[in-house]
N, C-alpha and C. Protein backbone atom coordinates (compact mmCIF):
# COMPACT_ATOMS: atom_id res chain seq x y z
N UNK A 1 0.82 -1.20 0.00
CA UNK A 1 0.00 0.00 0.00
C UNK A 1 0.87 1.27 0.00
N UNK A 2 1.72 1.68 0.71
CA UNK A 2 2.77 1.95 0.56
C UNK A 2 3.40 3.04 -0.63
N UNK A 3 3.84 1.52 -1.39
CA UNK A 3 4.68 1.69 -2.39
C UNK A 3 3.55 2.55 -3.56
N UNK A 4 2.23 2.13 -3.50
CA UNK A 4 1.43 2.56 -4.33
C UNK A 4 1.05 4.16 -4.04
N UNK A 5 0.91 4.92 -2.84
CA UNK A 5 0.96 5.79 -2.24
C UNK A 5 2.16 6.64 -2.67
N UNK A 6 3.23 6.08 -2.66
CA UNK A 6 4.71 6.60 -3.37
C UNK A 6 4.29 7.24 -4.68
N UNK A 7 4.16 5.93 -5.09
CA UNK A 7 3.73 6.61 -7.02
C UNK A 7 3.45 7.52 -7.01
N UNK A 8 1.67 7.44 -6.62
CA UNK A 8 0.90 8.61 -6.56
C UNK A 8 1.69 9.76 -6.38
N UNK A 9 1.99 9.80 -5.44
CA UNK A 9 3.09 11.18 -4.57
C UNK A 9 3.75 11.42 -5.91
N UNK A 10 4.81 10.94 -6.33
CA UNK A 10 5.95 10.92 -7.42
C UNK A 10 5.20 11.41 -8.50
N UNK A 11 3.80 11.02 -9.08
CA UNK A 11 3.03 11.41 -10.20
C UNK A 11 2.74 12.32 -10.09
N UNK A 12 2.03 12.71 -9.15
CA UNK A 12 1.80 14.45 -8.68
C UNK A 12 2.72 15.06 -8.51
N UNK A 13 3.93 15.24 -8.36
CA UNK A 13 5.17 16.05 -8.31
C UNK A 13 5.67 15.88 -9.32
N UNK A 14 5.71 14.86 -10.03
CA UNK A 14 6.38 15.09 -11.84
C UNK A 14 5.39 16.03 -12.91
N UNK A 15 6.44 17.18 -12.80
CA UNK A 15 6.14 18.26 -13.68
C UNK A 15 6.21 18.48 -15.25
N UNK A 16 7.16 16.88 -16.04
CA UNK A 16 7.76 17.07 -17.30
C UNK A 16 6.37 16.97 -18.14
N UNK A 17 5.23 16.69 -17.86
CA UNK A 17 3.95 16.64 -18.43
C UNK A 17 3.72 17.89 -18.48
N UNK A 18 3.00 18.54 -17.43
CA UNK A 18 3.25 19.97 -17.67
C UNK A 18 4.07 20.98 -18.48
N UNK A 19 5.27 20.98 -18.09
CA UNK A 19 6.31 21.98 -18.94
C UNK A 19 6.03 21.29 -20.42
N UNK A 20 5.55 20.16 -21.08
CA UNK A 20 5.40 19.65 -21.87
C UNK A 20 4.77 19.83 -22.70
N UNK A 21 3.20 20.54 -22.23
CA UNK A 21 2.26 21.10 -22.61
C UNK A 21 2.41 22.85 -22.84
N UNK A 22 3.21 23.19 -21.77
CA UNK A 22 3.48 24.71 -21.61
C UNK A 22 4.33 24.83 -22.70
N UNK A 23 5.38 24.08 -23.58
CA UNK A 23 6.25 24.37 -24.49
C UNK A 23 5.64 24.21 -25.87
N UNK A 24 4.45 22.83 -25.51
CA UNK A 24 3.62 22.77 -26.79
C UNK A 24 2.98 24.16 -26.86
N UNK A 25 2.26 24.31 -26.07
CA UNK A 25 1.12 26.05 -26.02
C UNK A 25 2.15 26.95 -26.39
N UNK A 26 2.59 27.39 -26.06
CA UNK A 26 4.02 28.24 -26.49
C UNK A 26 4.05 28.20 -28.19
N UNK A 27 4.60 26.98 -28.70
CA UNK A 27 5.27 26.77 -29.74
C UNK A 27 3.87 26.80 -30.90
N UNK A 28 2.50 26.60 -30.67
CA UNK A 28 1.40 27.00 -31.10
C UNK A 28 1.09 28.75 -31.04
N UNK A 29 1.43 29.13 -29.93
CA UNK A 29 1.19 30.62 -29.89
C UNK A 29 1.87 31.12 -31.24
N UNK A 30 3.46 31.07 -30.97
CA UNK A 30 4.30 31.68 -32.30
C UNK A 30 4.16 31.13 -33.25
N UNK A 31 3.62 29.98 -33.78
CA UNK A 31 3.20 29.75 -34.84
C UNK A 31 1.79 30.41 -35.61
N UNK A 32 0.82 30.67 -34.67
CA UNK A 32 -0.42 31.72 -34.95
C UNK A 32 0.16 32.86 -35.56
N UNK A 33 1.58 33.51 -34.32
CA UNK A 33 1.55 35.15 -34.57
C UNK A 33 2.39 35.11 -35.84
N UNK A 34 3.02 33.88 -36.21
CA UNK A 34 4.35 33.79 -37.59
C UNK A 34 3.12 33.83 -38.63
N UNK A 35 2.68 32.91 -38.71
CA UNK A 35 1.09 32.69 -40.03
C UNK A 35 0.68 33.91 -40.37
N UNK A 36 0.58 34.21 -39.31
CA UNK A 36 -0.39 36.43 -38.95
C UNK A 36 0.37 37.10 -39.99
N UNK A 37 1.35 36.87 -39.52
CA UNK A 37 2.52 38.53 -39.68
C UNK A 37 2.40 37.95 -41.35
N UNK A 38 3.04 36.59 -41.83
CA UNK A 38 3.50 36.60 -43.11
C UNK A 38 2.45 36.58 -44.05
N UNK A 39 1.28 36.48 -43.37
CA UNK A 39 -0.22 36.67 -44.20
C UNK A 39 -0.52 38.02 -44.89
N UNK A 40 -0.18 38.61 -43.89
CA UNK A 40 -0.59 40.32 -43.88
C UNK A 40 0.70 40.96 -44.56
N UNK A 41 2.20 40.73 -44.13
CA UNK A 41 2.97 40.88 -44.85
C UNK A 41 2.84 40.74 -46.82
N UNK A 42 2.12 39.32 -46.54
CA UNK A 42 2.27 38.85 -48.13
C UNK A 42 1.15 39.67 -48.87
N UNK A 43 -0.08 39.83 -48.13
CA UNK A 43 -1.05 41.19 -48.75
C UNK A 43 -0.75 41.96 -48.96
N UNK A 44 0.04 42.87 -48.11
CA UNK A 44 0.38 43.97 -48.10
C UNK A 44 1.46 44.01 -49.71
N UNK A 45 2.56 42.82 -49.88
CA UNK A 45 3.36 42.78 -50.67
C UNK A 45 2.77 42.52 -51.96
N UNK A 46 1.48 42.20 -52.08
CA UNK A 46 0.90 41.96 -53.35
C UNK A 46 0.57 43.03 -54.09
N UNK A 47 0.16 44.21 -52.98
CA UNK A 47 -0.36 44.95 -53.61
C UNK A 47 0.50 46.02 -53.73
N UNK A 48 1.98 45.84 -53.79
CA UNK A 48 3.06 46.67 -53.96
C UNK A 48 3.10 45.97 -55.48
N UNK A 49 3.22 45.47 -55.44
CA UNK A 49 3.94 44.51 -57.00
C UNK A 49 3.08 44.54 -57.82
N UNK A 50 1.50 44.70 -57.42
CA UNK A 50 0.38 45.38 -58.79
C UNK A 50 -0.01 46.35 -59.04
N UNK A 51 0.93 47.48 -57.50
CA UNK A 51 0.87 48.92 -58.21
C UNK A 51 2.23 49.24 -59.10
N UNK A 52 3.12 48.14 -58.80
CA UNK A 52 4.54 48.35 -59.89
C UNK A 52 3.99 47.97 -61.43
N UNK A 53 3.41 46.63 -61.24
CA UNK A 53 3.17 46.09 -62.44
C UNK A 53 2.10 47.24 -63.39
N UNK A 54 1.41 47.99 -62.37
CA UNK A 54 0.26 48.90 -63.47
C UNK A 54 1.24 50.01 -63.69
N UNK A 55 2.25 50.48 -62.91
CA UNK A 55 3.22 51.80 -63.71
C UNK A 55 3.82 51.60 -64.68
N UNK A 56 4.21 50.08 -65.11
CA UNK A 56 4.94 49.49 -66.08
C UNK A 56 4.64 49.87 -67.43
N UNK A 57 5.44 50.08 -68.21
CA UNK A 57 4.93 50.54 -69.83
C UNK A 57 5.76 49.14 -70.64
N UNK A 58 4.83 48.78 -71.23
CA UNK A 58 5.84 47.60 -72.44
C UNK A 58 5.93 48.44 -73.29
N UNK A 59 7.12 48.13 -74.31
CA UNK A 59 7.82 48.94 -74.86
C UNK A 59 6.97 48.28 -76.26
N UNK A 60 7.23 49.09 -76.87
CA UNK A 60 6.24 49.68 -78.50
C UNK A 60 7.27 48.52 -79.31
């Protein structure tokens, strides 16, 4: 009975589950805000390159 009592104890004080999850959540966060930025980045960059492309003159 004991020894089973131990576990328990030992299971509830082992934290590597936790920090485990906290590094997963983490590593999901910056992946949201990376997706974000290069989304909006890449909009933003589209519409640089089709106001270049409409100043453009082909040549005669």
């Amino acid at each position: 009975m004991q020894k089973t009592l131990d576990l328990i104890r030992a299971f509830a004080r082992d934290e590597d589950g936790a920090t485990a999850i906290e590094y997963g959540l983490l590593a999901a966060l910056i992946s949201v805000v990376i997706i974000g930025s290069v989304t909006l980045v890449g909009t933003q960059l589209d519409g640089v390159f089709n106001y270049v492309q409409g100043k453009l003159v082909t040549p005669a």
